[in-house]
N, C-alpha and C. Protein backbone atom coordinates (compact mmCIF):
# COMPACT_ATOMS: atom_id res chain seq x y z
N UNK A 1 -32.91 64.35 9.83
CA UNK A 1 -33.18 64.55 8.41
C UNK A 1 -31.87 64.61 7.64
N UNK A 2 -31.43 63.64 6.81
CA UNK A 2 -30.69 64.06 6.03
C UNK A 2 -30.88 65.00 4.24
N UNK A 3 -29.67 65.30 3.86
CA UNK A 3 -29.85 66.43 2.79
C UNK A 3 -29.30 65.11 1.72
N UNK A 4 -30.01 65.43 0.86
CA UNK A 4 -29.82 64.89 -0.34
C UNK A 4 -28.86 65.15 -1.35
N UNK A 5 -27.94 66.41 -1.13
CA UNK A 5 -27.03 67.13 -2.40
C UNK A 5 -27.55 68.38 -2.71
N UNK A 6 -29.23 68.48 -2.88
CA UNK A 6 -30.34 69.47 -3.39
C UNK A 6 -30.14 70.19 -2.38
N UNK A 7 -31.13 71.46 -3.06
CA UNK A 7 -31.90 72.21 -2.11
C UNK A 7 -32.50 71.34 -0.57
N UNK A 8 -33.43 70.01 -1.05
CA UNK A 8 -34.56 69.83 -0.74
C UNK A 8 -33.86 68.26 0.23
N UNK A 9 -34.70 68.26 2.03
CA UNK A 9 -34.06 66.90 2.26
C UNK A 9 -34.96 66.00 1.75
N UNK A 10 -34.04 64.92 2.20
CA UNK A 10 -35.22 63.91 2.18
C UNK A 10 -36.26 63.64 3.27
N UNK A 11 -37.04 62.83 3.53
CA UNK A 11 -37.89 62.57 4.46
C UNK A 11 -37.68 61.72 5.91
N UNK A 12 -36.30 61.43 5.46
CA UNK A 12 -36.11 60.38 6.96
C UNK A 12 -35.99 61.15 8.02
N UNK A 13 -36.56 60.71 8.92
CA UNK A 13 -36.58 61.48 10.04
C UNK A 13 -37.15 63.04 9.78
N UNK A 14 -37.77 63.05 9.31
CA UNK A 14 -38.87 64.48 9.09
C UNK A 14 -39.23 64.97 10.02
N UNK A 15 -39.76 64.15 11.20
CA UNK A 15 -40.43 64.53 12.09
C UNK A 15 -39.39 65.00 13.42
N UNK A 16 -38.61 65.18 13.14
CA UNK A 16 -37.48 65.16 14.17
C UNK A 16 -37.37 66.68 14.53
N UNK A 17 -36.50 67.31 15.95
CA UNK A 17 -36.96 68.65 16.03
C UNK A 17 -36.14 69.47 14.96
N UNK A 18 -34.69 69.22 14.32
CA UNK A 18 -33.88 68.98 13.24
C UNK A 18 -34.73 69.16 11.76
N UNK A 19 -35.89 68.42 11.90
CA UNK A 19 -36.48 68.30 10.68
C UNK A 19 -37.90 69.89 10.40
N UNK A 20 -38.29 69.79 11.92
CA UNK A 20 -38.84 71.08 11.78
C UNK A 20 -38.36 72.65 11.66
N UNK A 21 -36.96 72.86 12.28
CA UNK A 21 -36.20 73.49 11.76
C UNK A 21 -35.53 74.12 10.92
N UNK A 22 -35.51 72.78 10.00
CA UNK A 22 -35.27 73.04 8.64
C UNK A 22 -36.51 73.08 7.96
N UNK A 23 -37.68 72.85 8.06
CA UNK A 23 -39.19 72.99 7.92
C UNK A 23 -39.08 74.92 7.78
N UNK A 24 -39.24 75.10 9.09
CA UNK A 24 -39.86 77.01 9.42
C UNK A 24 -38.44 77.42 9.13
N UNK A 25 -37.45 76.85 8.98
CA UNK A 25 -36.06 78.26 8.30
C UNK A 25 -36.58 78.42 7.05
N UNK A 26 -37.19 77.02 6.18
CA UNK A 26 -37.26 77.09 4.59
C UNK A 26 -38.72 78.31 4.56
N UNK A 27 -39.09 78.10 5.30
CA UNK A 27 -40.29 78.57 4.75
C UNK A 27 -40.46 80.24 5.66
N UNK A 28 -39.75 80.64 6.21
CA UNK A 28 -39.73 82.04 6.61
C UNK A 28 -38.52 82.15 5.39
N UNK A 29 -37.57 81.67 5.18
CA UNK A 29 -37.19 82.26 3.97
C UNK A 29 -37.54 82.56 2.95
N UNK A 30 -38.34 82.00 2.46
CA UNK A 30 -39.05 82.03 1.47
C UNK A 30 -39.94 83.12 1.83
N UNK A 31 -40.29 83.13 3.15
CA UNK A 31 -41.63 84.37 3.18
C UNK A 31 -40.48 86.09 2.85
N UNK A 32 -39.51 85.76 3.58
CA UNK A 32 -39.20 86.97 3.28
C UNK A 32 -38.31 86.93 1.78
N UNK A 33 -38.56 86.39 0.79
CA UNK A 33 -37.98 86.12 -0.57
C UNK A 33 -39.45 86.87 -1.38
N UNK A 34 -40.54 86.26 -1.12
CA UNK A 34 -41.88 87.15 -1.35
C UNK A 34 -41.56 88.58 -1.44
N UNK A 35 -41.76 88.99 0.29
CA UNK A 35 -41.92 90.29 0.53
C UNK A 35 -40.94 91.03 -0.18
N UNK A 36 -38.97 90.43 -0.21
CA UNK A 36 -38.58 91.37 -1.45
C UNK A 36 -39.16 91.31 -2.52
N UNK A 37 -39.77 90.40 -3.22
CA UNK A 37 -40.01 90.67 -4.88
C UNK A 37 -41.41 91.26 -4.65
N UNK A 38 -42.15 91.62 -3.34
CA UNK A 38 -43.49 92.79 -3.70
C UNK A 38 -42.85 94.22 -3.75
N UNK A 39 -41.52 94.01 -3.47
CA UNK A 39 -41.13 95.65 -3.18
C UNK A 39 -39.75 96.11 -4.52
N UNK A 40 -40.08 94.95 -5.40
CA UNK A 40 -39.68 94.78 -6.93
C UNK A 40 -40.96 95.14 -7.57
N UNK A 41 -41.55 96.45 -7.80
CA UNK A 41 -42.78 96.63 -8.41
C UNK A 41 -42.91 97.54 -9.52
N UNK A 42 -43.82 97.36 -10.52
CA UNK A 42 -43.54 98.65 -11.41
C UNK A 42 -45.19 98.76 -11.38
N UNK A 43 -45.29 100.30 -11.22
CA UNK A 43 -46.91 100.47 -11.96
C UNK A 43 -47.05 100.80 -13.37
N UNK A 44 -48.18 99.83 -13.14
CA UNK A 44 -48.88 99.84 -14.56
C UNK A 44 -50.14 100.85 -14.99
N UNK A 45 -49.62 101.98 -16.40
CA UNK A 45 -50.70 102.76 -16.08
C UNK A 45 -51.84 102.38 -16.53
N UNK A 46 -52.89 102.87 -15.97
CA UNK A 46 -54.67 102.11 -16.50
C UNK A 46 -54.82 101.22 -15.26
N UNK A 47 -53.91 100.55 -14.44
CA UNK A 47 -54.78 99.36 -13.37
C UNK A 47 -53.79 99.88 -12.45
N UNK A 48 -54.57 99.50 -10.86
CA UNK A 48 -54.25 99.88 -9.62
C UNK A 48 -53.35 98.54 -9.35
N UNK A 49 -53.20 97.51 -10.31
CA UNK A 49 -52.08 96.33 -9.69
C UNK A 49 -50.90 96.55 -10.57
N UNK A 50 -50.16 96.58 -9.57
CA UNK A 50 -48.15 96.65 -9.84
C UNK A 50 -47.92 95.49 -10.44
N UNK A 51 -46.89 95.47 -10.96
CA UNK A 51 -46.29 94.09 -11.63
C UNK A 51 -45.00 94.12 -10.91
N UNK A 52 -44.80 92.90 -9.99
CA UNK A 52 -44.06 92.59 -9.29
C UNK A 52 -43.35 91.30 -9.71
N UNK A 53 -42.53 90.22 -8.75
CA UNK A 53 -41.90 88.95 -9.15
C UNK A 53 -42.67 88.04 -7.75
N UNK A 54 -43.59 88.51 -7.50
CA UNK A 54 -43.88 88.28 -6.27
C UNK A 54 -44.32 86.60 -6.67
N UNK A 55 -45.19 86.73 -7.91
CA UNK A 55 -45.81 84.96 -8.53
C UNK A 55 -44.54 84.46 -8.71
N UNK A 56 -43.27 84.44 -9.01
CA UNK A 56 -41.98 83.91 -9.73
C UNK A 56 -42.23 83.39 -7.83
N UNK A 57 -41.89 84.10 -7.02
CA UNK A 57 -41.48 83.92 -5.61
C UNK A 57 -42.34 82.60 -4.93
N UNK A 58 -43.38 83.06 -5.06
CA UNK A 58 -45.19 82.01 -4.87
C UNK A 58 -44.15 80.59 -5.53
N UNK A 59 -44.06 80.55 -6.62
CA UNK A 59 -43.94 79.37 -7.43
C UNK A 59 -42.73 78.65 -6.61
N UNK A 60 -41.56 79.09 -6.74
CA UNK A 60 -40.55 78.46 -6.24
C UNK A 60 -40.79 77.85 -4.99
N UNK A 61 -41.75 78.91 -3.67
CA UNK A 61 -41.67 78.28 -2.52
C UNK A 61 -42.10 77.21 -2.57
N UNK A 62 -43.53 76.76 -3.55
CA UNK A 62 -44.35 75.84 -3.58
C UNK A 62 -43.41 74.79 -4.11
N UNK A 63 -42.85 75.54 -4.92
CA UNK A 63 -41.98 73.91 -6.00
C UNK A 63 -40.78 73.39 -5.53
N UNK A 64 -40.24 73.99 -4.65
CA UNK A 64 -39.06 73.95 -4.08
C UNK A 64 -39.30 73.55 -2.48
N UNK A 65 -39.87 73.65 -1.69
CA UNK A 65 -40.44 73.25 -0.43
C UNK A 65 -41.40 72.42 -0.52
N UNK A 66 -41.73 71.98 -1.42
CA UNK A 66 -43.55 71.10 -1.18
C UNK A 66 -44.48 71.84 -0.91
N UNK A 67 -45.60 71.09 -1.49
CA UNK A 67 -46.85 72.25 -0.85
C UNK A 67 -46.92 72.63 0.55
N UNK A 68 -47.17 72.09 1.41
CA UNK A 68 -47.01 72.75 2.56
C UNK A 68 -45.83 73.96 2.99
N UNK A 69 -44.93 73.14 2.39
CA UNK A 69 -43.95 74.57 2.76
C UNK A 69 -44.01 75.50 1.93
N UNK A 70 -44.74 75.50 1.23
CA UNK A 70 -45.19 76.48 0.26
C UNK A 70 -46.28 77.21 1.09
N UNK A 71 -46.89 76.77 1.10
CA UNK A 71 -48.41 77.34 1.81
C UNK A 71 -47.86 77.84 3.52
N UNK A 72 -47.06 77.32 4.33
CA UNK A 72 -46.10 77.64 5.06
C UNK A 72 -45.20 79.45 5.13
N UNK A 73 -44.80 79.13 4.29
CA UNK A 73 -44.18 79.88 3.51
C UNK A 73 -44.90 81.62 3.20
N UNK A 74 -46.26 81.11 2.21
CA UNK A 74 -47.00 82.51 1.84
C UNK A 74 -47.96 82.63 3.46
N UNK A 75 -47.67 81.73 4.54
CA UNK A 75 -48.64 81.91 5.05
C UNK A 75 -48.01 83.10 6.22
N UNK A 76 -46.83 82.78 6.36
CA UNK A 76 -46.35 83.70 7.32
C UNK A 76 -45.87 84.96 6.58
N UNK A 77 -45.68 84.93 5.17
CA UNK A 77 -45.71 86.47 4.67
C UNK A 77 -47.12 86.97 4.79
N UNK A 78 -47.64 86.60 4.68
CA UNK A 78 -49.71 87.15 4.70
C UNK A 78 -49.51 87.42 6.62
N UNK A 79 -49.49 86.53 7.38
CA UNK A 79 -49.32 87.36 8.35
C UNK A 79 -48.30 88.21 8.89
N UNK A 80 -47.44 88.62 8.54
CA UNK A 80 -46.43 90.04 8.54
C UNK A 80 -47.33 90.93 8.27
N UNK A 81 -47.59 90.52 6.85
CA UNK A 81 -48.51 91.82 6.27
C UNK A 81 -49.93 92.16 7.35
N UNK A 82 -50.81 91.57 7.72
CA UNK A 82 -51.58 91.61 8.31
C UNK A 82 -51.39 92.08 9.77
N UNK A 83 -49.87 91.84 10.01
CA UNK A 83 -49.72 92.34 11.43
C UNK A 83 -49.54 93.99 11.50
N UNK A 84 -49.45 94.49 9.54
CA UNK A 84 -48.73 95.93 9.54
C UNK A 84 -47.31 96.22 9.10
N UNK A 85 -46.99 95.04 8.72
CA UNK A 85 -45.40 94.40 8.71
C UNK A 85 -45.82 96.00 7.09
N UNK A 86 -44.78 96.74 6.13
CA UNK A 86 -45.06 97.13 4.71
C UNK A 86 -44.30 96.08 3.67
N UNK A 87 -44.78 94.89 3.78
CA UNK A 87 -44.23 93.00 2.89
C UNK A 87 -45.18 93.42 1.39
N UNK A 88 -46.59 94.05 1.32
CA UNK A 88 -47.36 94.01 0.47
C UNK A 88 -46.32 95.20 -0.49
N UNK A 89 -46.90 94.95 -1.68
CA UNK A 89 -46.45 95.89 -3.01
C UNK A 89 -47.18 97.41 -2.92
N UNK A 90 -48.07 97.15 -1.64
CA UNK A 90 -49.20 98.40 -1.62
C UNK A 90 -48.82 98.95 0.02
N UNK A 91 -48.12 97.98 0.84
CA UNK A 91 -47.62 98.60 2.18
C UNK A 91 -47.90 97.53 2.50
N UNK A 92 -48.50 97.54 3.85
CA UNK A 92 -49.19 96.67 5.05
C UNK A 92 -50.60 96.82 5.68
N UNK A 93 -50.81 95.72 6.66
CA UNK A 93 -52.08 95.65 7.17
C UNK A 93 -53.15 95.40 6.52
N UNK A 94 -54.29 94.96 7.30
CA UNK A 94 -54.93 94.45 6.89
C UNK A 94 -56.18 94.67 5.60
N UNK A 95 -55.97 96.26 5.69
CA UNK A 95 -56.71 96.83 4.17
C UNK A 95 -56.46 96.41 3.15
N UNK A 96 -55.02 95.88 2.61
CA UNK A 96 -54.23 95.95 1.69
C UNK A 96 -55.49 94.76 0.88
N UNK A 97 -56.10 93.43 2.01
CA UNK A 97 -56.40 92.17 1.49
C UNK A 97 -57.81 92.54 1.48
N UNK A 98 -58.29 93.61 1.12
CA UNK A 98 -59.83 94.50 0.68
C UNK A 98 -59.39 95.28 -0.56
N UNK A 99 -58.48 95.59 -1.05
CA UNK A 99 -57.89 96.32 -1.85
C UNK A 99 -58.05 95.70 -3.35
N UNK A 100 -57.37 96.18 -4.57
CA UNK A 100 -57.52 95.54 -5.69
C UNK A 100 -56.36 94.60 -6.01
N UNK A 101 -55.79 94.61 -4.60
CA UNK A 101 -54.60 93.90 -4.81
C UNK A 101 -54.38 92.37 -3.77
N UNK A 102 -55.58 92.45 -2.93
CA UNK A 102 -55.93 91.70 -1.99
C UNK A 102 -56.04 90.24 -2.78
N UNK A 103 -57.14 89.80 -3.76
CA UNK A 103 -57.37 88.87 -4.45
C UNK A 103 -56.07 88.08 -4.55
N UNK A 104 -55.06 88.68 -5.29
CA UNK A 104 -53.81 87.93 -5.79
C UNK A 104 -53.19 87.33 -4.54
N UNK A 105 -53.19 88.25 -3.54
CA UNK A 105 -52.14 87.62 -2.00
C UNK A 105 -52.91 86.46 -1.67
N UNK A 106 -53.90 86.77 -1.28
CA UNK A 106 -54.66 85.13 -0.85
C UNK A 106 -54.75 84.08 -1.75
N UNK A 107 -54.74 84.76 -3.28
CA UNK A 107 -54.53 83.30 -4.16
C UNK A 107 -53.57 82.77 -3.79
N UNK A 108 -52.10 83.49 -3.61
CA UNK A 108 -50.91 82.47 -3.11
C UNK A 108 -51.09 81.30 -2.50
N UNK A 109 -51.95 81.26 -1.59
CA UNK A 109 -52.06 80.40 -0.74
C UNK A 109 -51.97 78.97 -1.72
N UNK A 110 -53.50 78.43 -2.21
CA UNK A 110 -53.45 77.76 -3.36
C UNK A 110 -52.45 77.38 -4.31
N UNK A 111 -51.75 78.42 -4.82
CA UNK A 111 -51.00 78.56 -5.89
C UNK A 111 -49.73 78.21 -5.52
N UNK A 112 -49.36 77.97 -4.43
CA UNK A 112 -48.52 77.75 -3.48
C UNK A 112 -48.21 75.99 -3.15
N UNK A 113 -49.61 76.27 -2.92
CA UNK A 113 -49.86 74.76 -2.50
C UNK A 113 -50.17 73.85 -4.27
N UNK A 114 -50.40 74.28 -4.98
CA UNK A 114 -50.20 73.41 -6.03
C UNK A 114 -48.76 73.02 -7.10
N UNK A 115 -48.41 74.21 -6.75
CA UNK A 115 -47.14 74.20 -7.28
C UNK A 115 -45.95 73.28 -6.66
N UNK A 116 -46.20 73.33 -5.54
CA UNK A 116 -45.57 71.86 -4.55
C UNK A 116 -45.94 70.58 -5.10
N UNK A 117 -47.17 70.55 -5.64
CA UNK A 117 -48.15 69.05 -5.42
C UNK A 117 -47.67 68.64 -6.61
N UNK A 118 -47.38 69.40 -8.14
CA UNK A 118 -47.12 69.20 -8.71
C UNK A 118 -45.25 69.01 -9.31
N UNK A 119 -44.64 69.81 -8.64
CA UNK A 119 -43.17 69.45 -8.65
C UNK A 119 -43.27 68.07 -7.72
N UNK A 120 -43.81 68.00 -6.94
CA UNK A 120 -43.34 66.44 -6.37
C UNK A 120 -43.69 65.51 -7.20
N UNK A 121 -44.29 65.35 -7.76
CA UNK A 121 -45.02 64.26 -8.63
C UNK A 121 -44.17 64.38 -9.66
N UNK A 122 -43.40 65.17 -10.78
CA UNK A 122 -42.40 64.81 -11.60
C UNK A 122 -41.95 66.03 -11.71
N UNK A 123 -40.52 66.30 -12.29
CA UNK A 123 -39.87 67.61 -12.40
C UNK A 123 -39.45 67.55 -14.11
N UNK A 124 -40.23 66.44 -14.70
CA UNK A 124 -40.57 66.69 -16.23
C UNK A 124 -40.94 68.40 -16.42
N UNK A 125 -40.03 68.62 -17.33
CA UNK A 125 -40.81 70.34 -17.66
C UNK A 125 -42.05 70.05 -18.46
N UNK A 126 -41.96 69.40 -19.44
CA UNK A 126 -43.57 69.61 -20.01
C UNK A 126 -44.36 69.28 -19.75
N UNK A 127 -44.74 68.79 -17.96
CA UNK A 127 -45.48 68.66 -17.09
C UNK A 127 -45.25 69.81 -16.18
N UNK A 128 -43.77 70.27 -15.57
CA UNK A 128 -43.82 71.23 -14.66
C UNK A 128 -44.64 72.02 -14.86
N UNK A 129 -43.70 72.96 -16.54
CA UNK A 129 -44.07 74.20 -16.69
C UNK A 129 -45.81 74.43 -17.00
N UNK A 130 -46.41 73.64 -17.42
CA UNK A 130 -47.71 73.63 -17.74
C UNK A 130 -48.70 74.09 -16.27
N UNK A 131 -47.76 73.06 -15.29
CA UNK A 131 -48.09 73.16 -14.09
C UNK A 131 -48.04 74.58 -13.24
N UNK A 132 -47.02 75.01 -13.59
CA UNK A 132 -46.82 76.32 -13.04
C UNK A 132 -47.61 77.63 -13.38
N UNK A 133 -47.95 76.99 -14.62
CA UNK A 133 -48.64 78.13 -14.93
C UNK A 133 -50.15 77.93 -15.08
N UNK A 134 -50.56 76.67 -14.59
CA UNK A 134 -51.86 76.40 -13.93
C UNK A 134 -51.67 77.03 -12.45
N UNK A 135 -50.61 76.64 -11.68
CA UNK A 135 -50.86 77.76 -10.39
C UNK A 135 -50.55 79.14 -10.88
N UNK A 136 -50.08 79.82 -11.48
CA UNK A 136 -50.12 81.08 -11.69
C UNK A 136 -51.45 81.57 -12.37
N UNK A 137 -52.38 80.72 -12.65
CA UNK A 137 -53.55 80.99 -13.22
C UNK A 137 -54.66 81.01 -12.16
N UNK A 138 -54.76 80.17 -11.03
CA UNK A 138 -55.21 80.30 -9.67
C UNK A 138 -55.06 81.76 -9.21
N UNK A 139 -53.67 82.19 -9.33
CA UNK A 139 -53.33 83.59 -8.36
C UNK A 139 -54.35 84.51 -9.42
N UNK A 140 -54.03 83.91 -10.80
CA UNK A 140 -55.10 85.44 -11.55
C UNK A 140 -56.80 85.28 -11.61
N UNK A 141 -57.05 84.18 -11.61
CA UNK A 141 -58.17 84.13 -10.88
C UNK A 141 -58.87 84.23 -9.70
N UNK A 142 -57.62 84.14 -8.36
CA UNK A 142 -58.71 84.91 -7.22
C UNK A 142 -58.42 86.35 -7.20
N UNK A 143 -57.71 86.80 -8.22
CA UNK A 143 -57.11 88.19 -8.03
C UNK A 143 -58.59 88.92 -9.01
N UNK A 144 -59.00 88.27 -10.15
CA UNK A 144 -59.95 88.75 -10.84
C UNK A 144 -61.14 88.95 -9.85
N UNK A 145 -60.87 87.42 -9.15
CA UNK A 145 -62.82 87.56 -8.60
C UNK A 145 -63.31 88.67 -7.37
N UNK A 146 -61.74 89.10 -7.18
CA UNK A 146 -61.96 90.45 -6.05
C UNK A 146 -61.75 91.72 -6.83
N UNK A 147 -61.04 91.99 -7.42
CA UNK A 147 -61.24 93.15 -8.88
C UNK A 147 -62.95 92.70 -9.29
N UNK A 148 -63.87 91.68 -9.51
CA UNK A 148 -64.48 92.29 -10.34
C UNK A 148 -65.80 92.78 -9.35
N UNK A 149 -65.29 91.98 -8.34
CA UNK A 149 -66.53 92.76 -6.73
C UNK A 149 -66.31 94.17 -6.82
N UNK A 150 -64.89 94.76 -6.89
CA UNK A 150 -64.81 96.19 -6.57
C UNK A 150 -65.33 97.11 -8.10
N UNK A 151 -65.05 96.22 -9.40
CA UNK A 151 -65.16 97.06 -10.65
C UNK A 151 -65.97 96.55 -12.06
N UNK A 152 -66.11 95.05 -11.74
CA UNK A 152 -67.41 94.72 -12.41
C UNK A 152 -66.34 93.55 -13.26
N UNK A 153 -67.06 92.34 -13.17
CA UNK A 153 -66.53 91.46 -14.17
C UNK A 153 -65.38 91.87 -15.00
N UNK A 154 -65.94 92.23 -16.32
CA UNK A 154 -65.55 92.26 -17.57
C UNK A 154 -64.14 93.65 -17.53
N UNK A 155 -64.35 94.52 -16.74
CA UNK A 155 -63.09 96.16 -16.33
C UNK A 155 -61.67 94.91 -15.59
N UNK A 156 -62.58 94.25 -14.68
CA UNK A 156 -61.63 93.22 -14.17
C UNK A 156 -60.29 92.45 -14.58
N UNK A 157 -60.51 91.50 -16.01
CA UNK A 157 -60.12 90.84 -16.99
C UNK A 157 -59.21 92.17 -17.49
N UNK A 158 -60.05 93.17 -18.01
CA UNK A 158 -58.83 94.35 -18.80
C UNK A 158 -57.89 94.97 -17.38
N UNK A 159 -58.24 94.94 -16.43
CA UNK A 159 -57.19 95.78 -14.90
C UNK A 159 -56.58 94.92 -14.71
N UNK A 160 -56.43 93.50 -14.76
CA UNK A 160 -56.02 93.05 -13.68
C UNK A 160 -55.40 91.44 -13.88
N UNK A 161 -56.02 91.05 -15.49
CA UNK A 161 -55.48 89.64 -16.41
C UNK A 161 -54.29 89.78 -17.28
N UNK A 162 -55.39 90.45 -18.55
CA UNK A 162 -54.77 90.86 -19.46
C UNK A 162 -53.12 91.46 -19.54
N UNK A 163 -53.15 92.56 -18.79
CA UNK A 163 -51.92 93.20 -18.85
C UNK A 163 -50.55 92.40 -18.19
N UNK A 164 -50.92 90.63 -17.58
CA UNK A 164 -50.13 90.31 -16.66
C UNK A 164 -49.46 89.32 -17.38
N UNK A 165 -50.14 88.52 -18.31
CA UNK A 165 -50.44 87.27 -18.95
C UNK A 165 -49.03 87.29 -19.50
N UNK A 166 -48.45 87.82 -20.22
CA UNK A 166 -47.30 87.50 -20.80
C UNK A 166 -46.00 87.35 -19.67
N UNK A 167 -45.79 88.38 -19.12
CA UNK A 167 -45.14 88.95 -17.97
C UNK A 167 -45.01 87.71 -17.14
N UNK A 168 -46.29 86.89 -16.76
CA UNK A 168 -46.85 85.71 -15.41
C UNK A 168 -45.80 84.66 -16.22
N UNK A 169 -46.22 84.67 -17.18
CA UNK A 169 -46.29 83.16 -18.41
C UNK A 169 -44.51 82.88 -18.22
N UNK A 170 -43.87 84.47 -18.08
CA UNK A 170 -42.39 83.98 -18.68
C UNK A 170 -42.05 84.11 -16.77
N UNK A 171 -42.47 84.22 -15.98
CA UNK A 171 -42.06 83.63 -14.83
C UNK A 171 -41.99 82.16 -14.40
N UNK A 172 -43.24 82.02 -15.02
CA UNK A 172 -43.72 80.73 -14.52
C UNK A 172 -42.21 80.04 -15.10
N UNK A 173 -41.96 80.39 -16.68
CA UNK A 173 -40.75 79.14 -17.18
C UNK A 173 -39.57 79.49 -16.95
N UNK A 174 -39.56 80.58 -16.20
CA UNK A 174 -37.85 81.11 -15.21
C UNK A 174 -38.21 80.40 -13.75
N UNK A 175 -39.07 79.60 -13.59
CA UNK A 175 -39.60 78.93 -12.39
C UNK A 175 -39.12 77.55 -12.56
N UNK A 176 -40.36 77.21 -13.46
CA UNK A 176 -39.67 75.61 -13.81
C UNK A 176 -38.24 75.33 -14.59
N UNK A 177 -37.58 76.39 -15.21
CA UNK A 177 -36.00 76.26 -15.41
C UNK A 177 -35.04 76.08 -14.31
N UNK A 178 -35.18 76.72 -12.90
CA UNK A 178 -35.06 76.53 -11.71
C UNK A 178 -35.30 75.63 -10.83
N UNK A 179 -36.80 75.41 -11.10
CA UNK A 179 -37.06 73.83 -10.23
C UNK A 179 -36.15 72.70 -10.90
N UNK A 180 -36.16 72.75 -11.84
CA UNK A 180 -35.24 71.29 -12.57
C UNK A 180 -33.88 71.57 -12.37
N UNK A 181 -33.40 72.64 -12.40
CA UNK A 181 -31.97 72.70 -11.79
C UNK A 181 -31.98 72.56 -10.29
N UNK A 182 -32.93 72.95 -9.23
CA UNK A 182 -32.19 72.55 -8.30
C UNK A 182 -33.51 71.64 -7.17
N UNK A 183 -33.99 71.27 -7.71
CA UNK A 183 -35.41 70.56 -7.21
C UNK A 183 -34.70 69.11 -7.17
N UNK A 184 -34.24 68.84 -7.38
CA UNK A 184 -33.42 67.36 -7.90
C UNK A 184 -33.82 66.23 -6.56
N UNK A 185 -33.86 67.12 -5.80
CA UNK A 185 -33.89 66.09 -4.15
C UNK A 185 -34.59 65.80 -4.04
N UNK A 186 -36.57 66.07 -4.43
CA UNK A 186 -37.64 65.77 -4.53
C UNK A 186 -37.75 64.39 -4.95
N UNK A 187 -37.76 63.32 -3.79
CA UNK A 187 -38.18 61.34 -4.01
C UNK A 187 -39.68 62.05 -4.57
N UNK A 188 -39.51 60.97 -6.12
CA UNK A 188 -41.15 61.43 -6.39
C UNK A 188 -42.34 60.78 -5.59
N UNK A 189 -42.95 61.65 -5.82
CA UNK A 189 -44.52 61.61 -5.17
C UNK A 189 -44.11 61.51 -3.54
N UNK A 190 -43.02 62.23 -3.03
CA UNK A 190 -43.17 62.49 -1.75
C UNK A 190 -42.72 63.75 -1.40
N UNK A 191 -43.20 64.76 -0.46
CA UNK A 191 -43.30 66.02 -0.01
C UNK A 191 -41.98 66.09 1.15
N UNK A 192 -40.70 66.47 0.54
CA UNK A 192 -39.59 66.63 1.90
C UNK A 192 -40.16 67.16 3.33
N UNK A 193 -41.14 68.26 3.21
CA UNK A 193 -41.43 68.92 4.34
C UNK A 193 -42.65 68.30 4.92
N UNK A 194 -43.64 67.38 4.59
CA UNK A 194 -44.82 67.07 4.58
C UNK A 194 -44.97 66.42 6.01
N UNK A 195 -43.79 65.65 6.40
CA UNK A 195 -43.94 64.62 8.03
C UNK A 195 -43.47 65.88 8.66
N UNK A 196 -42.75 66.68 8.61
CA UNK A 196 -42.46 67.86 9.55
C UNK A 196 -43.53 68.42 10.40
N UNK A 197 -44.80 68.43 10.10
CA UNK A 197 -45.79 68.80 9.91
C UNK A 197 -46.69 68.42 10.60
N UNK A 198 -46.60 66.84 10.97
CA UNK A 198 -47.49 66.16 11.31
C UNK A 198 -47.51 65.74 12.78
């Protein structure tokens, strides 16, 4: 695999053991780039969810690794946490993803994976950022639909949207200000990490 200048290689030789390497370093880094920004938290009074940088973190892996190494990425922070690892903003193990805080971690996944799909395809900001904050809208929507199992629709939207929306919004464009500075290596419409994979 060679490096492009970027962050990000290119695809030749992807599949190489070289190429997977640089595959699971990017993306355990990134997992543990997560777990610091869940333990960057402030509570918010009125809702049981912290406001963390944890979505700023989500975004980059996705936009900066490709989706897969994005999804890569949140997938081995979700299992830390699940093993008991304290990676969550609420501790560890497996309660945490029954919790009111559970919804948002598993959105990563998604949000993860779109945010890749869409930095590869152009690193135009007034496509990125729109983009980013369509995956940051994923994370607040599976985060709602498990808030509103535990507290009812509509308490949901006021615990667990509302109070995030501004806060999410100006990550998302400290995200895509970042992807365009150093995303640069991304051949469009192809995924650096994607043959690693295969």
């Amino acid at each position: 695999m060679e490096w492009t200048g970027d962050l990000k290689p290119s695809t030749k030789a992807a599949s190489t053991p070289r190429g997977l390497v640089i595959f699971f370093a990017g993306a355990v880094g990134f997992a543990l780039l997560i777990a610091l920004a869940a333990r960057m938290s402030l509570a918010i009074p009125g809702t049981p969810v912290p406001a963390t940088l944890q979505t700023l973190a989500v975004l980059l892996a996705g936009a900066l690794l490709g989706p897969w190494g994005g999804v890569a990425s949140v997938g081995a922070y979700l299992g830390a946490g699940l093993a008991g690892a304290p990676v969550f903003a609420t501790g560890g193990g497996a309660v945490c993803l029954l919790g009111p805080t559970g919804g948002y971690l598993l959105g990563f996944l998604p949000a993860a994976w779109l945010a890749g799909h869409i930095a590869r395809k152009t690193l135009r900001f007034r496509v990125l950022f729109p983009g980013l904050l369509l995956a940051t809208f994923v994370i607040h929507l599976s985060g709602w639909a498990q808030l509103s199992a535990l507290s009812g629709a509509a308490p949901a939207v006021s615990l667990g949207v509302v109070p995030f929306i501004a806060f999410d919004a100006l990550k998302a464009l400290v995200a895509a200000v970042v992807v365009r500075r150093f995303g640069k290596g991304v051949p469009p419409g192809g995924d650096p990490f994607d043959e690693a994979i295969r």
